[in-house]
C-alpha atoms as a PDB file:
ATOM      1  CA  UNK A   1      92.893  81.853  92.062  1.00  0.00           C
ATOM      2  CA  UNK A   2      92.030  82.580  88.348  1.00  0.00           C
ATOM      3  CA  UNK A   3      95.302  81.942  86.285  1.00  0.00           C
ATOM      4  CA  UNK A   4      96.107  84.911  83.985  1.00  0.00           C
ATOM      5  CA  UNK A   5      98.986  86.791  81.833  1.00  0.00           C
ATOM      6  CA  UNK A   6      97.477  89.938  83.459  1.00  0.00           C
ATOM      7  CA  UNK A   7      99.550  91.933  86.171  1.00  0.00           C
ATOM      8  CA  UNK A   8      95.672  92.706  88.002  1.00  0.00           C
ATOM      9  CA  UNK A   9      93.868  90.143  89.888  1.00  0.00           C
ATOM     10  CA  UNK A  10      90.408  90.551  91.513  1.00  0.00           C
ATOM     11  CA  UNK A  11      90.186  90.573  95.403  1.00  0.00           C
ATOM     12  CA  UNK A  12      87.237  87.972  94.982  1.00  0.00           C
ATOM     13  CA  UNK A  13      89.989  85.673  93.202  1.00  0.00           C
ATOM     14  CA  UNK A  14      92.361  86.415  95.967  1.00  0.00           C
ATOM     15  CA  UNK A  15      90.206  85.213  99.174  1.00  0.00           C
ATOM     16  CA  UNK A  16      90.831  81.313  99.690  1.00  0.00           C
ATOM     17  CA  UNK A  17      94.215  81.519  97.490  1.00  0.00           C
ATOM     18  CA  UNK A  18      96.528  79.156  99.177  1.00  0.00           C
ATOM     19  CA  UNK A  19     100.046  80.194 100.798  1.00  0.00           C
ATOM     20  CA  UNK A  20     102.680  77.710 100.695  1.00  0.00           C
ATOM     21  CA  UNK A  21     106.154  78.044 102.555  1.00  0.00           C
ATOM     22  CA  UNK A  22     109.379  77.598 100.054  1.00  0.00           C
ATOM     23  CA  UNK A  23     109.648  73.744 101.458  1.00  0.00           C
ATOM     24  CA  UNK A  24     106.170  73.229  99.368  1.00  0.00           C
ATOM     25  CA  UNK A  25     103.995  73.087 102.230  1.00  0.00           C
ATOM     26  CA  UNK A  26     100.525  74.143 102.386  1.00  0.00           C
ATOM     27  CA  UNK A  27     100.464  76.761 105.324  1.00  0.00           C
ATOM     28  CA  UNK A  28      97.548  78.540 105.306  1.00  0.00           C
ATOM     29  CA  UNK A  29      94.672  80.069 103.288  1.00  0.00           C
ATOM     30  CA  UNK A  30      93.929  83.930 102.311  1.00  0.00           C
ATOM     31  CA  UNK A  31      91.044  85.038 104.143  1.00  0.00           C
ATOM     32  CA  UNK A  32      90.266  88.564 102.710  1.00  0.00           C
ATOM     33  CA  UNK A  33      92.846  91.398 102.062  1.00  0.00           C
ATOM     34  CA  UNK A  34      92.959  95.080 104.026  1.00  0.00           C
ATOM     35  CA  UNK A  35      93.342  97.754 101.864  1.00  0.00           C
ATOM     36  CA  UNK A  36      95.015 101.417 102.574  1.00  0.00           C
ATOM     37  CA  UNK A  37      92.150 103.472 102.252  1.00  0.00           C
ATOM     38  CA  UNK A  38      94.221 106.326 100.697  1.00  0.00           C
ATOM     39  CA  UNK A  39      97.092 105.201  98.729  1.00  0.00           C
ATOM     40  CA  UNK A  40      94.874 102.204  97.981  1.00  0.00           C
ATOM     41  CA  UNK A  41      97.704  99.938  98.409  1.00  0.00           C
ATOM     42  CA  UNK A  42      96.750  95.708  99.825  1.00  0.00           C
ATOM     43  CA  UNK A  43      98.664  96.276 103.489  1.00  0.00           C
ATOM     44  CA  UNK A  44      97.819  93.067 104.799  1.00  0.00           C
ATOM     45  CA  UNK A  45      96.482  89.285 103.564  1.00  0.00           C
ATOM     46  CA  UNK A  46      94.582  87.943 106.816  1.00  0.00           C
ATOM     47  CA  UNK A  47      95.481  84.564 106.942  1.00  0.00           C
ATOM     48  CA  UNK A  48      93.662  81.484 108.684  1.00  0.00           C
ATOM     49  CA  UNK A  49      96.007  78.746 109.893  1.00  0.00           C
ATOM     50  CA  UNK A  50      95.542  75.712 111.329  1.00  0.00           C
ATOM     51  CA  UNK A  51      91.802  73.884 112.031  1.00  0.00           C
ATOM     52  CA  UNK A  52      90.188  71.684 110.192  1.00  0.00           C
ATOM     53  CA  UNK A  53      87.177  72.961 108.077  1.00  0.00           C
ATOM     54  CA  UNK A  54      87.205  76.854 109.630  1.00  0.00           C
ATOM     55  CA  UNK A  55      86.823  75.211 113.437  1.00  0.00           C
ATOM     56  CA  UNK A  56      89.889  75.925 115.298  1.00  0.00           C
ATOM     57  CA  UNK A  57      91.535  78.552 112.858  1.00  0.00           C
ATOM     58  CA  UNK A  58      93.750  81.261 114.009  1.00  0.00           C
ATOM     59  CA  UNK A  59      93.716  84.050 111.495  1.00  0.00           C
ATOM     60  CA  UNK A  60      96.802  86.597 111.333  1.00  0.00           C
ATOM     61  CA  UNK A  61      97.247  89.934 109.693  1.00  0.00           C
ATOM     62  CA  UNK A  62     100.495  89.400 106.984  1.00  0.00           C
ATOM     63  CA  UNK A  63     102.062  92.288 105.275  1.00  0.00           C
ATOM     64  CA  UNK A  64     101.338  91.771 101.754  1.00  0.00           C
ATOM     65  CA  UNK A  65     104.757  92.465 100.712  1.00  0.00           C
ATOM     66  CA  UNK A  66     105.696  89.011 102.318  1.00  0.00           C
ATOM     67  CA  UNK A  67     103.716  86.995 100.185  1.00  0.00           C
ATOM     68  CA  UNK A  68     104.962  86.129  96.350  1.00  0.00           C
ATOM     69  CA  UNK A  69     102.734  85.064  93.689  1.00  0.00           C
ATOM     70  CA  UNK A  70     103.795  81.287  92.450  1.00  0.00           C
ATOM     71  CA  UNK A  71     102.379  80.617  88.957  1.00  0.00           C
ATOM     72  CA  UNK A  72     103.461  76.899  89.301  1.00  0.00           C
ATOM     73  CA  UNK A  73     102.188  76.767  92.671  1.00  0.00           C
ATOM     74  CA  UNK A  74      98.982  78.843  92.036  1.00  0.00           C
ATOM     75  CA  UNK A  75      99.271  80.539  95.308  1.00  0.00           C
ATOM     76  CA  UNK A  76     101.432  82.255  97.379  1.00  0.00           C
ATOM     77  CA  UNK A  77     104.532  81.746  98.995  1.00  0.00           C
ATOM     78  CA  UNK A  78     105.432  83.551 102.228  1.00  0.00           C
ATOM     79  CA  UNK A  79     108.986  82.167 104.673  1.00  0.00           C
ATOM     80  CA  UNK A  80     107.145  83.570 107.560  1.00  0.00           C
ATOM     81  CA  UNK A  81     107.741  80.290 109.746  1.00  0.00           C
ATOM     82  CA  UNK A  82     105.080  79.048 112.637  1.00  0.00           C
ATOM     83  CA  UNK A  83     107.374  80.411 115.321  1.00  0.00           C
ATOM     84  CA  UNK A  84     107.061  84.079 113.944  1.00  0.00           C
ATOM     85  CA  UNK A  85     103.407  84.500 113.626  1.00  0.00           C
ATOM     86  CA  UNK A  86     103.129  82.719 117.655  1.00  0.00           C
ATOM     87  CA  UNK A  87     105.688  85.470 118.261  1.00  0.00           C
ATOM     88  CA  UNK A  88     103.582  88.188 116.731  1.00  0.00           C
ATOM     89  CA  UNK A  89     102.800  91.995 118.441  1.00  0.00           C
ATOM     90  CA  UNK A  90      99.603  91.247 120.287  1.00  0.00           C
ATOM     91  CA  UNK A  91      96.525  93.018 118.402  1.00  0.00           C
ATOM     92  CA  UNK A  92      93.439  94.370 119.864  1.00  0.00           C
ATOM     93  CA  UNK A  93      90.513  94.349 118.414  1.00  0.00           C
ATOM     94  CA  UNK A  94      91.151  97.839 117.103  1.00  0.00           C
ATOM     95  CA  UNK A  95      94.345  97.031 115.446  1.00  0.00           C
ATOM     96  CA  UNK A  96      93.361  98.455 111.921  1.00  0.00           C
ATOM     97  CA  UNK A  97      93.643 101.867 113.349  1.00  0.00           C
ATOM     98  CA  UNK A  98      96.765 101.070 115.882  1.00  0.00           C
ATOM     99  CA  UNK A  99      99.573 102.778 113.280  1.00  0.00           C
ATOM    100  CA  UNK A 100     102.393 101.798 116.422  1.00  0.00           C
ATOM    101  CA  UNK A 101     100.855  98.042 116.374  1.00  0.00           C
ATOM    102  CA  UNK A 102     101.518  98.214 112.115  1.00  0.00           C
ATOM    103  CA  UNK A 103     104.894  99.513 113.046  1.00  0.00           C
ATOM    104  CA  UNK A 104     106.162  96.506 115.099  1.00  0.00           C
ATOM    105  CA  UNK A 105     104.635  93.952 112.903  1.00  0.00           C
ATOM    106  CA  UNK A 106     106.437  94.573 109.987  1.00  0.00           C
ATOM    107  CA  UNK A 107     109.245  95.524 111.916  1.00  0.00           C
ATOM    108  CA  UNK A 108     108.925  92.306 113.303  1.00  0.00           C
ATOM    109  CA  UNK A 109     108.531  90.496 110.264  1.00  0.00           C
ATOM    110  CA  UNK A 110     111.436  92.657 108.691  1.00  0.00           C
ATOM    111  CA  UNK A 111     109.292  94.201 105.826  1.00  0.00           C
ATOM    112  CA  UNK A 112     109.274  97.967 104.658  1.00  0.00           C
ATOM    113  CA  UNK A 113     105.953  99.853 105.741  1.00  0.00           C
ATOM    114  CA  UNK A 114     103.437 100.336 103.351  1.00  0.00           C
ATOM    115  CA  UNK A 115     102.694 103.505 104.148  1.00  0.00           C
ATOM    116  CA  UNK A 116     106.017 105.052 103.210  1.00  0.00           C
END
């Protein structure tokens, strides 16, 4: 991710950012970001985990709002822990358009909806 004194950064800069847990830990990579079409707020960073070179990576929708920005770090930190995303609401493949899916995932991960 391009290091800046600006508040904007570019999605392009954002995709393969690195998350980090508040141990230090490398925990997972920012795929791409989903955008609310409307309010034009990021809702979600989808996340691969796990695998080794892209083979064998799980990827999981985060709510943006559980991410921070670490300058020092040059990534993100996020204390959603291993256990909560393998205890995630199931998602079809529709899940972008499944508003009662949104609703238990950040209930579950105990973050205000976007969307309010």
């Amino acid at each position: 991710m391009t290091q800046s004194q600006h508040p904007l950064v570019s999605s392009r800069d954002v995709s393969g950012t690195q998350v980090y847990n508040p141990g230090g830990d490398h925990v997972g990579d920012i795929d791409h970001l989903m955008i609310d079409k409307e309010s034009g707020k990021v809702a979600y960073a989808v996340m691969g985990f796990g695998g080794l070179f892209g083979l064998g990576e799980d990827y999981y929708p985060i709510p943006w709002d559980a991410l921070d920005y670490s300058t020092a770090k040059g990534g993100f930190v996020t204390d959603i822990t291993k256990e909560q995303l393998q205890g995630a609401p199931a998602r079809s493949d529709d899940w972008q358009r499944d508003r009662e899916w949104e609703k238990s995932t950040f209930d579950h991960y105990g973050i205000p909806y976007y969307w309010i």
